[in-house]
Protein backbone atom coordinates (compact mmCIF):
# COMPACT_ATOMS: atom_id res chain seq x y z
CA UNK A 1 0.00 0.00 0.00
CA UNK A 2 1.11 3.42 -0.80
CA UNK A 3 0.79 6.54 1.38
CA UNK A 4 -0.36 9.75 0.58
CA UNK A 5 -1.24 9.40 -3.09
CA UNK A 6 -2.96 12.36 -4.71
CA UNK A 7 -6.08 10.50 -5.21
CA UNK A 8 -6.66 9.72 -1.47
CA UNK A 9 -9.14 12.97 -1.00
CA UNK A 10 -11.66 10.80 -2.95
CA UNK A 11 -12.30 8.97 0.34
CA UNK A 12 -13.74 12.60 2.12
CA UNK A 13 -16.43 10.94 0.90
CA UNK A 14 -16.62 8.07 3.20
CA UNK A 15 -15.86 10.67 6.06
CA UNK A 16 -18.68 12.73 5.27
CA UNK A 17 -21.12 10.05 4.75
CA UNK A 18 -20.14 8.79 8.18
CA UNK A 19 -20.10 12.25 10.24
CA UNK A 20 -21.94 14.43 7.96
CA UNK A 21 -22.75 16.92 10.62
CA UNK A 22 -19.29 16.98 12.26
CA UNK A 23 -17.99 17.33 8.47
CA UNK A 24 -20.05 19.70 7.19
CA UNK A 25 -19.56 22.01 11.02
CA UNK A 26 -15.47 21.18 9.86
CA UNK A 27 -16.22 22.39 6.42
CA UNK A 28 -17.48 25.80 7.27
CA UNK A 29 -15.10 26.61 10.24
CA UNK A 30 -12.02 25.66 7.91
CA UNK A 31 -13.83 27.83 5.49
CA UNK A 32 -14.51 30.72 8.28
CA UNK A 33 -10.85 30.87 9.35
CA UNK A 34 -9.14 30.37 5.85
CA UNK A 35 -11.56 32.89 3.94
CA UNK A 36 -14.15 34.75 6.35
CA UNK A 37 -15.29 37.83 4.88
CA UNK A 38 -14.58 39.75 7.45
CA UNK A 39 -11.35 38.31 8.39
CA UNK A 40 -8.24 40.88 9.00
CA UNK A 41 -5.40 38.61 8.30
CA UNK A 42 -5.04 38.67 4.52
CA UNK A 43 -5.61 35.40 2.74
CA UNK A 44 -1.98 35.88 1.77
CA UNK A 45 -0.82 35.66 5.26
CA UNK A 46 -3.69 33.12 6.43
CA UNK A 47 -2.14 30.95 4.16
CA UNK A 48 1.97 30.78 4.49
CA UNK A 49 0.49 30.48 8.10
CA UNK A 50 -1.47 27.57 6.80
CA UNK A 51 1.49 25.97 5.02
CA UNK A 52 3.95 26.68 8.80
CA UNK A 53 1.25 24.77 10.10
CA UNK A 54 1.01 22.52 7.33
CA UNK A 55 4.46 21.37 7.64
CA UNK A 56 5.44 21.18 11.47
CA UNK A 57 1.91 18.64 11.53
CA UNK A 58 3.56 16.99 7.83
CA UNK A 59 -0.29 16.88 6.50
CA UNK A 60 1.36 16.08 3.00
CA UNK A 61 -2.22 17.24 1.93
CA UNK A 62 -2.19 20.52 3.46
CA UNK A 63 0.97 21.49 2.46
CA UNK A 64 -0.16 21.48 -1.05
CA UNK A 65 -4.11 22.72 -0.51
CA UNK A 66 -1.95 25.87 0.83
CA UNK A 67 1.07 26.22 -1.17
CA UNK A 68 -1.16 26.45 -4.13
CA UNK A 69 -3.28 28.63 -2.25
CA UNK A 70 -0.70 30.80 -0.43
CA UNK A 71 0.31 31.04 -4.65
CA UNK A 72 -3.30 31.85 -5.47
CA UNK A 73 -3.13 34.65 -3.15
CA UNK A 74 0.57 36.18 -4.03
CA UNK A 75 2.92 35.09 -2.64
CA UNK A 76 6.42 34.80 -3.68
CA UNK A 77 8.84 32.11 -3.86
CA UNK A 78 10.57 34.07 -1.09
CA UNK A 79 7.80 34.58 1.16
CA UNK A 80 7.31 30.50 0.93
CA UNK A 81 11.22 29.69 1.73
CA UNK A 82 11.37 32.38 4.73
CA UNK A 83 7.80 30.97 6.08
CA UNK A 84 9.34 27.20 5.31
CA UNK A 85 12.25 27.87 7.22
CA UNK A 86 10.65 29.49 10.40
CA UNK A 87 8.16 26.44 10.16
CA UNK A 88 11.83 24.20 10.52
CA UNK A 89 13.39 26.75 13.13
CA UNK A 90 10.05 26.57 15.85
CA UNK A 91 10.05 22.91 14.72
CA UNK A 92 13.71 22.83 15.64
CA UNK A 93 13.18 24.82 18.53
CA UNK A 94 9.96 22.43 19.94
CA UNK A 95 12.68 19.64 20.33
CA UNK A 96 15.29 21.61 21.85
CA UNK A 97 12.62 23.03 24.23
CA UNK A 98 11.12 19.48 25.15
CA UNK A 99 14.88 18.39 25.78
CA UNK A 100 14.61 21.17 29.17
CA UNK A 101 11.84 18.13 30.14
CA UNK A 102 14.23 15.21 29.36
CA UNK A 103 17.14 16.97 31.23
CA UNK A 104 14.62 17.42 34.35
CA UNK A 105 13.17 13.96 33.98
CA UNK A 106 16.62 12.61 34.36
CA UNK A 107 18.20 14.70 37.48
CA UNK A 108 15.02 13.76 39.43
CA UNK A 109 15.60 10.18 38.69
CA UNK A 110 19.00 10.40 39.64
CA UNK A 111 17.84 11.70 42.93
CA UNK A 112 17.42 8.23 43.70
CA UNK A 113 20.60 6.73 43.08
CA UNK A 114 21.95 4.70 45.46
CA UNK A 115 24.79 4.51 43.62
């Protein structure tokens, strides 16, 4: 079996057969926060957001619903390397962050040495 092939959005389907009300409630809040009328973050903006998002999660799907969007809506090949590389920096930055609970989790166990 392959992963993430292209076609796979064919089985939304099956999702919102199964949880139409849930879908269609997912639907139109994606739709609300992505392209809300009376949003103030330009859909420019929403979307490199989308796509920081999109890859610290690795939707495969998502990062190409909004790099074609973020596209759509302007922006450059620039704006999509600077917004790719803060996505890798905070990524970065998540592990290095986490380690401060690995270092803790260790001198507490070593508390109990009897050693």
């Amino acid at each position: 079996m392959t992963y993430h092939e292209h076609t796979d959005h064919q089985y939304a389907k099956h999702i919102r057969a199964g949880a139409p009300e849930a879908f269609k409630a997912f639907m139109a809040f994606d739709n609300q926060v992505l392209r809300g009328k009376d949003n103030v973050v330009p859909p420019k903006y929403a979307e490199l957001t989308a796509v920081a998002v999109a890859l610290t999660t690795q939707c495969a799907y998502c990062i190409e619903a909004h790099t074609i969007a973020a596209h759509a809506a302007g922006a450059t090949q620039q704006e999509l390397a600077e917004t790719i590389m803060t996505a890798a920096a905070l990524r970065a930055g998540g592990g290095y962050a986490h380690g401060f609970m690995a270092m803790k989790f260790f001198t507490e166990a070593g508390k109990d040495d009897t050693r």
